[in-house]
C-alpha atoms as a PDB file:
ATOM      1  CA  UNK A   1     -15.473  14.722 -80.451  1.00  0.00           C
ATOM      2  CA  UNK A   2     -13.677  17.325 -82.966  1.00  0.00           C
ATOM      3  CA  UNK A   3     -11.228  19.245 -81.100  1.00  0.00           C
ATOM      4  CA  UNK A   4     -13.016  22.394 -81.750  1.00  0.00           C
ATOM      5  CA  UNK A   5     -15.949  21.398 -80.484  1.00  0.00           C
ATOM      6  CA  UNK A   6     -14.439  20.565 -77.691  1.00  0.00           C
ATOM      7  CA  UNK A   7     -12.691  23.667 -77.213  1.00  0.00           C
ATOM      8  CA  UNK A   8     -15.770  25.627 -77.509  1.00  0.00           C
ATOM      9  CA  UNK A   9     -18.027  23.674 -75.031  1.00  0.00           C
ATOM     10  CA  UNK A  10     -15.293  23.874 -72.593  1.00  0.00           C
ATOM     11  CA  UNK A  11     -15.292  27.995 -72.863  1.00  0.00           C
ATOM     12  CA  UNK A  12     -18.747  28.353 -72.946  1.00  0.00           C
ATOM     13  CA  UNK A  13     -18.989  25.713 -69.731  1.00  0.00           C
ATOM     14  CA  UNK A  14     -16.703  28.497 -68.536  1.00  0.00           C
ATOM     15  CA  UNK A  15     -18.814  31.114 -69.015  1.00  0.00           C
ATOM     16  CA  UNK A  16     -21.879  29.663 -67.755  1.00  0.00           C
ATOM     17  CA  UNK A  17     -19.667  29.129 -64.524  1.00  0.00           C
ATOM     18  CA  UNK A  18     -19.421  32.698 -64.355  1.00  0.00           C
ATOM     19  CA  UNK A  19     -23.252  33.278 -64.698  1.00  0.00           C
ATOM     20  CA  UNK A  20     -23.598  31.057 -61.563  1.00  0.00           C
ATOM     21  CA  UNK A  21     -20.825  32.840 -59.730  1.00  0.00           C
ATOM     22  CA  UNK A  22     -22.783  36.058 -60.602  1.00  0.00           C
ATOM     23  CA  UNK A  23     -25.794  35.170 -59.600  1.00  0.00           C
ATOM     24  CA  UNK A  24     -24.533  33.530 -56.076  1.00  0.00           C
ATOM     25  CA  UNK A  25     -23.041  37.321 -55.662  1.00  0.00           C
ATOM     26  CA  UNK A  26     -25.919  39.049 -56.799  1.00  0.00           C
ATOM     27  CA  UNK A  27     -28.141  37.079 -54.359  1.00  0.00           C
ATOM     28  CA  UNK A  28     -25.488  38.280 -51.488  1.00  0.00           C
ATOM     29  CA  UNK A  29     -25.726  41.929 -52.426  1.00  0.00           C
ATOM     30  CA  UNK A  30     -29.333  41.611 -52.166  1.00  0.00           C
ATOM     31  CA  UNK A  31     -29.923  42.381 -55.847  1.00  0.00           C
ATOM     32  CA  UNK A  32     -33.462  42.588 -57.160  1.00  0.00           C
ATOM     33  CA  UNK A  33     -34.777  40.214 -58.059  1.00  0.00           C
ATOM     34  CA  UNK A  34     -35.705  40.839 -61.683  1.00  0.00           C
ATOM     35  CA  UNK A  35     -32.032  41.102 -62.311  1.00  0.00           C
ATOM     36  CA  UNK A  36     -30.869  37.831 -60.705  1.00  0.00           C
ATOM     37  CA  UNK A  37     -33.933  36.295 -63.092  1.00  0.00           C
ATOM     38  CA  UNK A  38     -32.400  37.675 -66.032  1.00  0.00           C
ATOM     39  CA  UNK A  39     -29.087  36.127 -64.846  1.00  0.00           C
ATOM     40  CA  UNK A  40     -30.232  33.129 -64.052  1.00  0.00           C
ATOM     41  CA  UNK A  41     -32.233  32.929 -67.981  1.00  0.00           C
ATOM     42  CA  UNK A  42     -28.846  33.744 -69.641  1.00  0.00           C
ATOM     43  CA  UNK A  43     -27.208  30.691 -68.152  1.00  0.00           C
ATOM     44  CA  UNK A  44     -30.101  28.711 -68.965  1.00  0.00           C
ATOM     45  CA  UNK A  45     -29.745  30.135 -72.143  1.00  0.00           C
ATOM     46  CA  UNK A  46     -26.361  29.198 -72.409  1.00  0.00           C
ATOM     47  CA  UNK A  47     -26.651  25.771 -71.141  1.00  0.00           C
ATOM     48  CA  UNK A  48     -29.478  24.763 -73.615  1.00  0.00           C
ATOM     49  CA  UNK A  49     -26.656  25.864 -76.067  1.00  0.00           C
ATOM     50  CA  UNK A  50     -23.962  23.395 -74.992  1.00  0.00           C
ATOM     51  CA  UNK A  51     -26.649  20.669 -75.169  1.00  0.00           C
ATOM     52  CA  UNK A  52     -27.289  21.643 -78.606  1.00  0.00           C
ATOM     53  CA  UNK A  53     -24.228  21.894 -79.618  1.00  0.00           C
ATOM     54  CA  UNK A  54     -23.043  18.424 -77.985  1.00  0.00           C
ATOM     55  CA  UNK A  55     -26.174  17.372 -80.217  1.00  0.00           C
ATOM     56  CA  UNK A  56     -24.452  18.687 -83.031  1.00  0.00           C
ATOM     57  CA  UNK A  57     -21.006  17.052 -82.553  1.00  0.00           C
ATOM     58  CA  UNK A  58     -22.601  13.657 -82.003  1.00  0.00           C
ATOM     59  CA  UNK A  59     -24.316  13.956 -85.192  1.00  0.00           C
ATOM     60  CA  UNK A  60     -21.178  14.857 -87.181  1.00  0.00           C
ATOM     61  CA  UNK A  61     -19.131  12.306 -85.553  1.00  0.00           C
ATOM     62  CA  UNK A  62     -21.524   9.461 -85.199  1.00  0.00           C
ATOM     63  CA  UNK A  63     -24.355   9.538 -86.953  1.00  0.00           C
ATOM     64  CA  UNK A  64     -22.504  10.351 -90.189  1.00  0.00           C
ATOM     65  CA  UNK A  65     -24.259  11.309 -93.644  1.00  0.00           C
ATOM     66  CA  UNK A  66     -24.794   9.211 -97.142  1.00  0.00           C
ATOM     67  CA  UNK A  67     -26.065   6.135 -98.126  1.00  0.00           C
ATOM     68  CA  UNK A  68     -24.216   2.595 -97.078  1.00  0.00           C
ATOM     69  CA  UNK A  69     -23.044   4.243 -94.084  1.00  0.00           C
ATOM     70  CA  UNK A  70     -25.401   2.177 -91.621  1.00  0.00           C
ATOM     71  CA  UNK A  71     -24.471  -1.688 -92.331  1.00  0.00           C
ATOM     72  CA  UNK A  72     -24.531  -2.916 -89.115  1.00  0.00           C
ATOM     73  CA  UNK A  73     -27.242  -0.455 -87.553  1.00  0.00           C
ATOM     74  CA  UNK A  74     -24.767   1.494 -85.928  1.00  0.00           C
ATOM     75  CA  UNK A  75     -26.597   4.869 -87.404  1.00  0.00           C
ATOM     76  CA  UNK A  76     -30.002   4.138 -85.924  1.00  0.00           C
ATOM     77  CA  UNK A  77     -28.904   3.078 -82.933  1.00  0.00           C
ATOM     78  CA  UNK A  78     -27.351   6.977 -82.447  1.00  0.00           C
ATOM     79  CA  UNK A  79     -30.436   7.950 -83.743  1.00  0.00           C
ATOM     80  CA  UNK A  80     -31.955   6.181 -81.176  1.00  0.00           C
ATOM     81  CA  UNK A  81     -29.853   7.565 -78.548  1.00  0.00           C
ATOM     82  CA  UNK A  82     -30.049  11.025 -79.570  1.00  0.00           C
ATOM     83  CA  UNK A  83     -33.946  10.910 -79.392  1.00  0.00           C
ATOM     84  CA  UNK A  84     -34.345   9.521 -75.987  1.00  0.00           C
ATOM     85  CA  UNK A  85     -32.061  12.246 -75.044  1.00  0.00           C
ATOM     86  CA  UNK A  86     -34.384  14.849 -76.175  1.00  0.00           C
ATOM     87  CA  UNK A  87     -37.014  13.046 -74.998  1.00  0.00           C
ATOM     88  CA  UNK A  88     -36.084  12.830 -71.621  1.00  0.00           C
ATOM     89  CA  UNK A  89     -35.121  16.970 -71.362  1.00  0.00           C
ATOM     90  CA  UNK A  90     -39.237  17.410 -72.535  1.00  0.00           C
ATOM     91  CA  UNK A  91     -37.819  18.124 -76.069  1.00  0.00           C
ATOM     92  CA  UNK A  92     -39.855  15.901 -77.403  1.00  0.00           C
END
């Protein structure tokens, strides 16, 4: 994985951290409920984005682009991968 992919997974892993923590304090204050919903959305939110990012990274590192860059297979194999991934999350 490129380092700066890496870098920004791992703050916005972070930051959905924080949504959980808020929404764990929220339900202690006895919050209403609408807003712990809209709390709990944002982190899904920001959840499907890591996935879709980690998509993203796999593609650039391992899929790779151009012709004569699949000799051995290796490139539909990811491809592979990368759709039973989505198909298991119902993305499919």
């Amino acid at each position: 994985m490129e380092p700066e992919a890496k870098e920004e997974l791992l703050l916005r892993l972070r930051n959905i951290e924080g949504h959980i923590r808020s929404i764990e304090r929220m339900l202690g204050d006895d919050r209403a409920c609408v807003d712990v919903v809209r709390q709990t959305l944002a982190a899904k939110r920001a959840l499907e984005r890591v996935s879709q990012l980690l998509v993203a990274s796999h593609l650039r590192a391992c899929v790779g682009v151009g012709p004569g860059r699949d000799p051995d297979g290796e490139r539909e194999r990811a491809v592979q991968e990368l759709l039973d991934v989505l198909h298991l999350s119902g993305r499919l």
